[in-house]
Protein backbone atom coordinates (compact mmCIF):
# COMPACT_ATOMS: atom_id res chain seq x y z
CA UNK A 1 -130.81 48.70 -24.46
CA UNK A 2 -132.16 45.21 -25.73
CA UNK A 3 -128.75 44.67 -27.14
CA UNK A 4 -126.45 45.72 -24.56
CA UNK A 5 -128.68 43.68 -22.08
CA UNK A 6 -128.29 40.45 -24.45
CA UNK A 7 -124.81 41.39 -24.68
CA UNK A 8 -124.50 41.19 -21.20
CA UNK A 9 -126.00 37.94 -20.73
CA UNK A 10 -123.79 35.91 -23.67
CA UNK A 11 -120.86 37.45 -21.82
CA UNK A 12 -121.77 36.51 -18.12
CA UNK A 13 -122.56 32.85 -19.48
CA UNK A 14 -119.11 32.92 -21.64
CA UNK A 15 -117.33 33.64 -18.30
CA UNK A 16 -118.64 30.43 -16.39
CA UNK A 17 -118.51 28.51 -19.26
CA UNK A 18 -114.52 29.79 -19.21
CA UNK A 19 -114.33 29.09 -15.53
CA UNK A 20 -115.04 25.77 -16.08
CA UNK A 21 -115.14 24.63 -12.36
CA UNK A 22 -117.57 27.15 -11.16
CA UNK A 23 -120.83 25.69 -12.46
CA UNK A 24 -119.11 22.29 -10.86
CA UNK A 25 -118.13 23.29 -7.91
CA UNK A 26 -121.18 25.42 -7.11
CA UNK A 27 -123.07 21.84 -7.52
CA UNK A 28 -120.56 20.15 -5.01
CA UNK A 29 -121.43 23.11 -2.70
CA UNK A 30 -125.10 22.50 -2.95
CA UNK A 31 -125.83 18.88 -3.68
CA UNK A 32 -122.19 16.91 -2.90
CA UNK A 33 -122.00 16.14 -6.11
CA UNK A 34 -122.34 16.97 -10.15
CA UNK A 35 -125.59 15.58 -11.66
CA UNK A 36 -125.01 18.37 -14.31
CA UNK A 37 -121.42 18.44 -16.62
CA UNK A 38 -120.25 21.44 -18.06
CA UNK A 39 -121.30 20.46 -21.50
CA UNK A 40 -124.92 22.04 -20.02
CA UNK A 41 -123.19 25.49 -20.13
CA UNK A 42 -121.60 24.82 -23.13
CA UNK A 43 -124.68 24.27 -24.62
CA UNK A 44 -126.55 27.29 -23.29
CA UNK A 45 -123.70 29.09 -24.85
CA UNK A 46 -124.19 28.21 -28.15
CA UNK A 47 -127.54 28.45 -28.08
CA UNK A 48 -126.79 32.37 -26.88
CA UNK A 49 -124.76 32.96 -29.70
CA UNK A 50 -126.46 31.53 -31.92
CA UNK A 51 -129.72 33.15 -31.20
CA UNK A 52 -128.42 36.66 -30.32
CA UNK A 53 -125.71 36.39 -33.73
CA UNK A 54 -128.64 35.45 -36.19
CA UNK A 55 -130.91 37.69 -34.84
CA UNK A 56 -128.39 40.84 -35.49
CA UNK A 57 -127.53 39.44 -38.78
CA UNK A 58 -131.56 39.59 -39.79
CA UNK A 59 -131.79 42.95 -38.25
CA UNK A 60 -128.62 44.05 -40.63
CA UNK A 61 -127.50 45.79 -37.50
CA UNK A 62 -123.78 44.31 -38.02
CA UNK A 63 -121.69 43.88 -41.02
CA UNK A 64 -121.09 39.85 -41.70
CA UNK A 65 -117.98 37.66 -41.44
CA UNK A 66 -115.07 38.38 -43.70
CA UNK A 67 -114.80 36.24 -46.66
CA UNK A 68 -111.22 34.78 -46.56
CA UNK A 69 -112.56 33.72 -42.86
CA UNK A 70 -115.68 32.47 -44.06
CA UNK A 71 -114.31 30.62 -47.06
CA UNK A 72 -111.61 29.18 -44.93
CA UNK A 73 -114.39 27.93 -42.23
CA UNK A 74 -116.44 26.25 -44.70
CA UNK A 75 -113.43 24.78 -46.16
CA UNK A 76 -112.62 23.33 -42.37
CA UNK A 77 -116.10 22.12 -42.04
CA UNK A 78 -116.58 19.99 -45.50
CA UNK A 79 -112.88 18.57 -44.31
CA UNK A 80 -114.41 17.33 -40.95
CA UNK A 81 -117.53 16.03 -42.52
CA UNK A 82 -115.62 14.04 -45.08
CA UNK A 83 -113.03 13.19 -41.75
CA UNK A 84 -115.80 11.73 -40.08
CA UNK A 85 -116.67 8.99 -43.03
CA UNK A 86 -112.94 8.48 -43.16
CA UNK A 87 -112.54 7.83 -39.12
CA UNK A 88 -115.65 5.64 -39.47
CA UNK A 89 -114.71 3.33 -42.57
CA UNK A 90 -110.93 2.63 -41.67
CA UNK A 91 -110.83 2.64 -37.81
CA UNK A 92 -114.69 1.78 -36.99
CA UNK A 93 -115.38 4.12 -34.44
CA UNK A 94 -118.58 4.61 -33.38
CA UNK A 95 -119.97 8.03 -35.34
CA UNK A 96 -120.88 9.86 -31.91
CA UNK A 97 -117.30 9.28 -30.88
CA UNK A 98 -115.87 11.45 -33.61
CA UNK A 99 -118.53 14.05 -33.25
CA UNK A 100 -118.31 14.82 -29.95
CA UNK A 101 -114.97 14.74 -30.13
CA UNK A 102 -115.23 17.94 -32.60
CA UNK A 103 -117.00 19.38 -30.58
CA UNK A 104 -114.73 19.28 -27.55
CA UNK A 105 -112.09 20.22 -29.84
CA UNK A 106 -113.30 22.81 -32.46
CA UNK A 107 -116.01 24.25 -30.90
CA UNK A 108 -115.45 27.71 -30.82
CA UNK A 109 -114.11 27.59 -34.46
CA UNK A 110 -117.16 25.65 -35.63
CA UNK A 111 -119.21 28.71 -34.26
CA UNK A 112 -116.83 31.32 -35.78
CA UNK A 113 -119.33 32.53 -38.73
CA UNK A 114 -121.79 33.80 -36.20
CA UNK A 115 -119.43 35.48 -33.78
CA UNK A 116 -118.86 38.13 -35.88
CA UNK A 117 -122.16 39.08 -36.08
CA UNK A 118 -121.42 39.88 -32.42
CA UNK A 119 -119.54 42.71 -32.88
CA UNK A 120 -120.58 46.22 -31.17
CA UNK A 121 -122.96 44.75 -29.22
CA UNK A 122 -121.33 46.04 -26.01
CA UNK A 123 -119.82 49.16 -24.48
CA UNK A 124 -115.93 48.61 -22.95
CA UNK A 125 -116.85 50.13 -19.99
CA UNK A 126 -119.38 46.92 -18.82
CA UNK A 127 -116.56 44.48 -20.10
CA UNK A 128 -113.74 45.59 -18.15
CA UNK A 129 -116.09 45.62 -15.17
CA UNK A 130 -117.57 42.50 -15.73
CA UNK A 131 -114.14 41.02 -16.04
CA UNK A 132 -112.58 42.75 -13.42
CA UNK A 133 -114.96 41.42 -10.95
CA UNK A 134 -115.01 38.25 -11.77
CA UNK A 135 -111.06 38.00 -11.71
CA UNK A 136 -110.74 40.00 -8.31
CA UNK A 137 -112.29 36.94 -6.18
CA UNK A 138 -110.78 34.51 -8.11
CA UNK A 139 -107.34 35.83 -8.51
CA UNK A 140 -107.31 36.25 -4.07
CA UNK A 141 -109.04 31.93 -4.18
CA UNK A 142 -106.39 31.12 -6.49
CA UNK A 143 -103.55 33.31 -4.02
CA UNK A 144 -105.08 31.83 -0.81
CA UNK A 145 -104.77 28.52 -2.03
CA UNK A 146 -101.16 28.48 -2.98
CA UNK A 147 -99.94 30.12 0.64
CA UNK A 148 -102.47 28.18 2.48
CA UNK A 149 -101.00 24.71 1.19
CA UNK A 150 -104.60 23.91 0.83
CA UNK A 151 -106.77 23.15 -1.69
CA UNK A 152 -109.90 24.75 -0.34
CA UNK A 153 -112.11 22.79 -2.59
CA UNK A 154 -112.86 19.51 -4.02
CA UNK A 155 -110.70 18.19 -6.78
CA UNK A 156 -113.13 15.77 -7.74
CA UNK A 157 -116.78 14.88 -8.02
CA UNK A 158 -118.02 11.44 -7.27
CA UNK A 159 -119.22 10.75 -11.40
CA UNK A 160 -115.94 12.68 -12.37
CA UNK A 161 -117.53 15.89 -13.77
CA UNK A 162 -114.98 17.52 -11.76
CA UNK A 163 -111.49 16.38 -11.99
CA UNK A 164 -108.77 19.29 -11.21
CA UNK A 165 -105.67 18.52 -12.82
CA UNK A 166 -102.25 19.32 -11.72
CA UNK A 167 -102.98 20.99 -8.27
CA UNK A 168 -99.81 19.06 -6.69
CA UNK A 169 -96.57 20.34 -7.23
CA UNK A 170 -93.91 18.23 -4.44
CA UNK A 171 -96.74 19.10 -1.57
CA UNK A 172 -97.44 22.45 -2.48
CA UNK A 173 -100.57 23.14 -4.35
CA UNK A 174 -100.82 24.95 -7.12
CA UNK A 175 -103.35 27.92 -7.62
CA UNK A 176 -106.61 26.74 -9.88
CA UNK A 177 -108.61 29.25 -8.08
CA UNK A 178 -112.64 28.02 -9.39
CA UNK A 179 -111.37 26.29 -13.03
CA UNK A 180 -110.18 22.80 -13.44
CA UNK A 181 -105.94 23.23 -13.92
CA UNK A 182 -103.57 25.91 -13.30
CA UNK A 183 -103.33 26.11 -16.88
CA UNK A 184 -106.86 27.27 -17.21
CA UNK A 185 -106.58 29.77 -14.67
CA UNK A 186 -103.52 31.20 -16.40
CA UNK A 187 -105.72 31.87 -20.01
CA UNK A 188 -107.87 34.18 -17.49
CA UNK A 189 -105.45 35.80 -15.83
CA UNK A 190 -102.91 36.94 -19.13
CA UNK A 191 -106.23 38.30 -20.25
CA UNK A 192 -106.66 40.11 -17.47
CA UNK A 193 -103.25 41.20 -17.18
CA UNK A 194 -103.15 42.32 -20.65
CA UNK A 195 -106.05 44.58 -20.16
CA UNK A 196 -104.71 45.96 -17.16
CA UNK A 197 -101.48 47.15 -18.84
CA UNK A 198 -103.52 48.76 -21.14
CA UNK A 199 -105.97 50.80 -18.77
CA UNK A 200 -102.44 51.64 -16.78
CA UNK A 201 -100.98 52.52 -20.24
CA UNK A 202 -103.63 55.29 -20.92
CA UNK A 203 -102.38 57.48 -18.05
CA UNK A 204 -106.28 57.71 -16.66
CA UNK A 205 -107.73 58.07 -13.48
CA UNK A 206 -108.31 54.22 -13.52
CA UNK A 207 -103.97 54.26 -13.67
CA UNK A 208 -103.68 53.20 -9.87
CA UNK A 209 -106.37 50.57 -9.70
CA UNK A 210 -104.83 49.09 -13.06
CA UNK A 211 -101.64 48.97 -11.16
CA UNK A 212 -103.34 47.09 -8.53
CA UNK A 213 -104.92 44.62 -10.87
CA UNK A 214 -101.51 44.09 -12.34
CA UNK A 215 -99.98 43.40 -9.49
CA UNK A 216 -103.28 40.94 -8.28
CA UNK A 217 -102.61 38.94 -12.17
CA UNK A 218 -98.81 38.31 -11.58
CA UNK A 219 -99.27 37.08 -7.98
CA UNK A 220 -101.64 34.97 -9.46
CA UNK A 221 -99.71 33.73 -12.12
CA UNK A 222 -97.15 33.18 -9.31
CA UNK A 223 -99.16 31.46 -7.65
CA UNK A 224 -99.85 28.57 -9.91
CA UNK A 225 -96.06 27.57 -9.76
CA UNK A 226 -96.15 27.16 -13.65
CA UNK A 227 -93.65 28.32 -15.89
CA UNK A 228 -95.68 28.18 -18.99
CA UNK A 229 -98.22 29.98 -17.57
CA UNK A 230 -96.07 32.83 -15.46
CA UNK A 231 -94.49 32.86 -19.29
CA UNK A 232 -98.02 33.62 -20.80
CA UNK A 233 -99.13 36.57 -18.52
CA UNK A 234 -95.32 37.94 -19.46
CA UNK A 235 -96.13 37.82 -23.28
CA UNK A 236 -99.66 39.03 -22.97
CA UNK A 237 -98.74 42.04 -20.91
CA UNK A 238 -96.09 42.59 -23.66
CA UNK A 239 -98.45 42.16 -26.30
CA UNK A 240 -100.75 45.23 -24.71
CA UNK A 241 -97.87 47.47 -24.43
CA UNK A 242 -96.23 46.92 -27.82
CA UNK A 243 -99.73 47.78 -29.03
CA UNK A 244 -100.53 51.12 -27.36
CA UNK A 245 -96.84 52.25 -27.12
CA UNK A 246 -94.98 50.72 -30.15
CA UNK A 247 -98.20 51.23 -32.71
CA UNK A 248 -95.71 52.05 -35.69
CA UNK A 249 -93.57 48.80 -35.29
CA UNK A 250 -96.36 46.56 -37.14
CA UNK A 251 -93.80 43.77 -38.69
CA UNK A 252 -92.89 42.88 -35.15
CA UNK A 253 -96.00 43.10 -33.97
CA UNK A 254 -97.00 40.86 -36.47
CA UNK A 255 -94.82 38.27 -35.98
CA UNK A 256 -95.41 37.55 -32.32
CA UNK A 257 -97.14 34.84 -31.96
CA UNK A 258 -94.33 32.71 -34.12
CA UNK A 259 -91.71 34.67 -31.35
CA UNK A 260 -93.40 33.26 -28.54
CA UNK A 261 -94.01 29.43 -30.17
CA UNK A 262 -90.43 30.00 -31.04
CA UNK A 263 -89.71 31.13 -26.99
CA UNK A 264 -92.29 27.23 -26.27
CA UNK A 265 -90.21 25.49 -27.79
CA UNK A 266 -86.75 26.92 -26.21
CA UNK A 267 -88.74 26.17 -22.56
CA UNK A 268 -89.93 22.84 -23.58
CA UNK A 269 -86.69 21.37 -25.20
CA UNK A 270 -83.47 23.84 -24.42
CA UNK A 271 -84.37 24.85 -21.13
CA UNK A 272 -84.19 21.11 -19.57
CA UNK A 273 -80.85 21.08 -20.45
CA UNK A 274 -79.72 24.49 -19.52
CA UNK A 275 -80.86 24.28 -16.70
CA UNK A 276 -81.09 20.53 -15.27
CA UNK A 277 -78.80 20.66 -12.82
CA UNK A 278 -80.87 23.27 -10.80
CA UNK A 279 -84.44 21.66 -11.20
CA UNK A 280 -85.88 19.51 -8.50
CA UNK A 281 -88.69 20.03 -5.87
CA UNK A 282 -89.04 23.89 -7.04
CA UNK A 283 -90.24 25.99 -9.87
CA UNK A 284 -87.31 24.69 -11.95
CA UNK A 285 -88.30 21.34 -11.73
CA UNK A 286 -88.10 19.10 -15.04
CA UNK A 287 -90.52 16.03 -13.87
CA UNK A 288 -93.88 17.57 -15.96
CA UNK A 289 -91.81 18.35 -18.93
CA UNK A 290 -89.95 14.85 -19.14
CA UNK A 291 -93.66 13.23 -18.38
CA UNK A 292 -94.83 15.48 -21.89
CA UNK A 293 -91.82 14.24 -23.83
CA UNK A 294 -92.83 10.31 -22.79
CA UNK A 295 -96.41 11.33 -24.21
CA UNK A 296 -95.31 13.32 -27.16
CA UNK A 297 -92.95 10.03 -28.56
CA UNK A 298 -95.73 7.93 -27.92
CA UNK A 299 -98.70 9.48 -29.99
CA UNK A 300 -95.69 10.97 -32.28
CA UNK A 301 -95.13 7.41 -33.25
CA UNK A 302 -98.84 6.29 -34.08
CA UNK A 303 -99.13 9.84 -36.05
CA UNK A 304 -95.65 9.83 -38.22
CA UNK A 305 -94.83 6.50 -37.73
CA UNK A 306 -97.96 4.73 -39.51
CA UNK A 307 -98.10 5.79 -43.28
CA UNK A 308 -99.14 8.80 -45.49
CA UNK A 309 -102.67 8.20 -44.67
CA UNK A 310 -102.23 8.54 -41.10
CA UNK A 311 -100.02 11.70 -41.47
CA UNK A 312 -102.54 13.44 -43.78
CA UNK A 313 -105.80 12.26 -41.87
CA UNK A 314 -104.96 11.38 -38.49
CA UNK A 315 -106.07 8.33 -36.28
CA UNK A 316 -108.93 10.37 -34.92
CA UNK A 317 -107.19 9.70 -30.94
CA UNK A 318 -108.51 12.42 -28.95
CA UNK A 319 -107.49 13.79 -25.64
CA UNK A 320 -111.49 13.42 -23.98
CA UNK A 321 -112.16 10.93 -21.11
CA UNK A 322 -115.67 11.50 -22.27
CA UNK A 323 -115.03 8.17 -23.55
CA UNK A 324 -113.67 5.19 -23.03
CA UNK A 325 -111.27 5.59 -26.30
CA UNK A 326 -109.68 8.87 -24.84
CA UNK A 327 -109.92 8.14 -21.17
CA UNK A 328 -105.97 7.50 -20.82
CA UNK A 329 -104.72 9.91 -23.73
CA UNK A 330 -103.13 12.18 -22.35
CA UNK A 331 -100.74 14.51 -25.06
CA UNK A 332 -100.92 18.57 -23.92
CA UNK A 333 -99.21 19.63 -27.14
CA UNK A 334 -101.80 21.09 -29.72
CA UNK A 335 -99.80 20.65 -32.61
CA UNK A 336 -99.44 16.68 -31.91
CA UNK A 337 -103.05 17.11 -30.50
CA UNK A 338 -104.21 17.85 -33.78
CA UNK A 339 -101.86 15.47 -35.90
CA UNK A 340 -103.00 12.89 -34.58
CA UNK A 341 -106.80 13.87 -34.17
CA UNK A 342 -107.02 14.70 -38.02
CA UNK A 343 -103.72 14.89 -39.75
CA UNK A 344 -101.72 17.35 -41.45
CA UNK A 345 -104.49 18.58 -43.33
CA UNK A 346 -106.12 19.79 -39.77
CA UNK A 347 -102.70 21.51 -38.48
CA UNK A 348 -103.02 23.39 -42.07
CA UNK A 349 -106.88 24.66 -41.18
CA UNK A 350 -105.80 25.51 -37.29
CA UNK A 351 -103.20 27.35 -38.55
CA UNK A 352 -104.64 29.47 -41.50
CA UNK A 353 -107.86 30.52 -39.20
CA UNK A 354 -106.01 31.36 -35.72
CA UNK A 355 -103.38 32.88 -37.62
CA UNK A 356 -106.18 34.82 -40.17
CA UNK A 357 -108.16 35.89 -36.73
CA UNK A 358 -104.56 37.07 -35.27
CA UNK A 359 -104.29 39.44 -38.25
CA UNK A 360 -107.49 40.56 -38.28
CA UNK A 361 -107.65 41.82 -34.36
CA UNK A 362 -104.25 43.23 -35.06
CA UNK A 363 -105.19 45.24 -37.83
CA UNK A 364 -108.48 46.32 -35.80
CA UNK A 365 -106.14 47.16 -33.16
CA UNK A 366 -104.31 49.56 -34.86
CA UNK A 367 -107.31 50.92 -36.08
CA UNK A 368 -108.80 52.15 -32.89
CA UNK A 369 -106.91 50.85 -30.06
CA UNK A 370 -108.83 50.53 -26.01
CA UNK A 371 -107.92 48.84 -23.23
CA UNK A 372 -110.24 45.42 -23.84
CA UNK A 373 -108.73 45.25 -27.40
CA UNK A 374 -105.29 45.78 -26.24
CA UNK A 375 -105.95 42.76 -23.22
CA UNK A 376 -107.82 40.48 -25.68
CA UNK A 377 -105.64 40.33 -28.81
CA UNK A 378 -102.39 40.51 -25.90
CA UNK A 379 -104.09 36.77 -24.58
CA UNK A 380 -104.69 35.49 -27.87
CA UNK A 381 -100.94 36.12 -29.51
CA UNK A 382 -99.92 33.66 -26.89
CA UNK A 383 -101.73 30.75 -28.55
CA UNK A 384 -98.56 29.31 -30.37
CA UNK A 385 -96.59 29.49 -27.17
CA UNK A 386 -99.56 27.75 -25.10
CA UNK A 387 -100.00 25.11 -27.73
CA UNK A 388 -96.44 23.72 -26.98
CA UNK A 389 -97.79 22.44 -23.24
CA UNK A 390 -101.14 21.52 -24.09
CA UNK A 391 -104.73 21.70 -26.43
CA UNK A 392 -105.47 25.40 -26.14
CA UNK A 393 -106.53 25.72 -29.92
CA UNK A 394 -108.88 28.48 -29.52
CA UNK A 395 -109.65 31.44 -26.89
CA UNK A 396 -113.05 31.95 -26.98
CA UNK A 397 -113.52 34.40 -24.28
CA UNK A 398 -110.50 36.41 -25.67
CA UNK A 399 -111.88 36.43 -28.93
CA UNK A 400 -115.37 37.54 -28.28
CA UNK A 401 -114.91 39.92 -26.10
CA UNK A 402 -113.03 42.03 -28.97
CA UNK A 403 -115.68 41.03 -31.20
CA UNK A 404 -118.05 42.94 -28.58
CA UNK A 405 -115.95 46.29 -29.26
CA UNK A 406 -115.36 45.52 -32.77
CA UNK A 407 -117.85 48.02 -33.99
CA UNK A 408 -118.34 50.23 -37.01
CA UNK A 409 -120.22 52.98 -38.64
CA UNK A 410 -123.88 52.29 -38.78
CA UNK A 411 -123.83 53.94 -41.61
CA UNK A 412 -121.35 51.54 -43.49
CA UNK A 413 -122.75 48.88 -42.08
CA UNK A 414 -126.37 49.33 -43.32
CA UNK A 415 -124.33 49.89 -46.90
CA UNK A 416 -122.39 46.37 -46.05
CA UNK A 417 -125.83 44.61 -45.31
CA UNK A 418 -127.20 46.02 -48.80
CA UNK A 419 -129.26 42.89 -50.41
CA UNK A 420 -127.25 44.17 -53.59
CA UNK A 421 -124.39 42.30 -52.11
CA UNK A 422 -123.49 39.11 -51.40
CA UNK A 423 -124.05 37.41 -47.49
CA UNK A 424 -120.57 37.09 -46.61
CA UNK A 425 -119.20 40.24 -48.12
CA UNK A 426 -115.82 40.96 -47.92
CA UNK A 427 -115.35 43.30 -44.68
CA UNK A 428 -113.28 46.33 -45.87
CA UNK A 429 -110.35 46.48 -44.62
CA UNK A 430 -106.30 46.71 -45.68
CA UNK A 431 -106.37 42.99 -44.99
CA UNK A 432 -105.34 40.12 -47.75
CA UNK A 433 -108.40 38.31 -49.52
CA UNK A 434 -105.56 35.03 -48.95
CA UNK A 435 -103.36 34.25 -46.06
């Protein structure tokens, strides 16, 4: 009961902390303003996980992180460390600048280790309702504000806590619902959507209210007028179903995430020109896209265009107006994000671990399928195609909430936990001790 009930509250505070304009706009509600940023959340957060993740680990009531993940993590994390003198000596930025900036960045990744010693701690039943009604009044905000032509809230805060992004599209506004950009609002709702393909999938009782959530997730993705993200729900649902109908095609299954980075980059480079002549003040419009490409030469340039050292390291530019170094960067591409954050050598890391945690929910997946693992690995095979329009370098919410229904066999776990073994035992399992 103790777990289930801590369970409950890392979850709740995951969800605001992935509704990233509730705790804001709640403030601008109350007070008119936003004394408190996000990063208070954020922080509460990771003090959640940390204290509920090392407290199961001491118990031995979960089996530890896998070792290629682990190694891999600790590989990441001596790289930043040694990034961090190398930022500081040849471009002098302050130190808090580049650590921050980690954090905003790799947060969730930089916590990885002790997610997984979240896993089991809660039943699917208080996830899907947890989610569900969360997404029910958010999904009809998000609706109301596209046909209403209105806003309905503030778009920013006084200090600039609160700064919604890309709610005008040519007069209409697009649905952000309580986050901060359509964009954000989309990673919710593909998770959602996924999940309720799956609990239509299973031919329950739930089968008609799963339609009905479907239906609520696609008007919502309608509503934000954004291809990428009407794209994302499309994939995510697709995900689901390939997983619960399709379980014996794994190679394709496998592969994707690379299909849908593949489908980014068609949307981001081929579609402008197969389709320019019918874009304008509509859903087809080109304006956002040719703004990217602007962006993407630019910080391209300073990335590839300034020596080996600066295409292995980086030139630590970060996308955070935190700061007054990142207050007009502006490059929604994660790969370029990342380039020029910390080179190459950080693309490589990104790569190896979201690819890594891809396989390893997959092959979970087809170990015991349900509804929330179906919805969460459906929202985080999307992260290649995502990365094309902007930073989305890690789901957090998607990932933990399969880590919550990631359980085993007490039994084997105990016998995983054994002091005879080593901390960060290898987690047995068909998957490669290499990527």
């Amino acid at each position: 009961m103790l777990s289930q009930g801590l369970g409950t509250a890392v979850l709740l505070v995951l969800v605001v902390w992935t509704v990233d304009g509730l705790f804001l706009q709640t403030q601008m509600a109350l007070l008119g303003s936003t004394p408190l940023p996000n990063l208070v959340i954020k922080v509460v957060l990771a003090f959640a996980i940390l204290v509920v993740g090392f407290g199961r680990a001491i118990s031995g009531r979960t089996t530890p992180v896998p070792r290629p993940i682990f190694l891999l993590w600790m590989a990441f994390a001596i790289y930043l460390m040694l990034e961090t003198l190398l930022l500081v000596a040849r471009f002098g930025y302050p130190a808090d600048y580049v650590i921050f900036n980690y954090f905003a960045y790799y947060f969730p990744i930089l916590l990885l280790p002790v997610m997984f010693y979240l896993r089991g701690i809660l039943d699917e039943s208080r996830i899907v309702h947890t989610l569900i009604l969360f997404f029910i009044p958010l999904g009809l905000f998000g609706i109301a504000q596209n046909l209403s032509g209105s806003n309905l809230l503030p778009t920013e805060s006084p200090n600039g806590y609160l700064q919604v992004m890309s709610s005008d599209f040519f007069g209409s506004v697009r649905a952000f619902s309580f986050f901060q950009s359509p964009s954000y609002f989309g990673h919710f709702t593909a998770l959602v959507a996924g999940l309720g393909m799956a609990l239509w999938i299973e031919r329950t009782p739930r089968r008609k209210p799963a339609l009905v959530l479907i239906l609520l997730a696609l008007l919502s993705g309608l509503s934000t007028m954004t291809r990428a993200t009407q794209i994302e729900i499309a994939c995510a649902m697709f995900t689901a179903w390939m997983l619960y109908r399709r379980p014996h095609h794994r190679r394709l299954a496998a592969v994707l995430p690379i299909i849908y980075g593949f489908v980014g980059l068609i949307v981001a480079f081929v579609g402008p020109l197969l389709f320019g002549g019918l874009s304008g003040d509509n859903i087809l419009s080109n304006w956002s896209i040719f703004g990217r490409y602007v962006a993407w030469e630019h910080y391209g340039r300073i990335w590839l265009g300034n020596g080996l050292p600066n295409f292995l390291f980086g030139a630590g530019i970060a996308q955070n107006d935190r700061f007054r170094l990142g207050q007009d960067v502006l490059i929604d591409n994660s790969f370029l994000g990342v380039g020029v954050h910390i080179g190459v050598i950080g693309i490589a890391f990104w790569l190896a671990i979201t690819w890594y945690l891809w396989n390893y929910m997959l092959q979970r997946s087809k170990e015991r399928i349900s509804p929330v693992r179906a919805g969460a690995a459906g929202a985080w095979s999307v992260w290649l195609f995502t990365s094309v329009f902007n930073i989305s370098l890690f789901y957090p919410l998607a990932f933990l909430v399969f880590m919550f229904t990631d359980a085993e066999p007490e039994a084997r776990a105990r016998r995983r936990t054994s002091p005879r073994r080593h901390t960060f035992a290898r987690v047995a399992s068909p998957l490669p001790d290499s990527i």
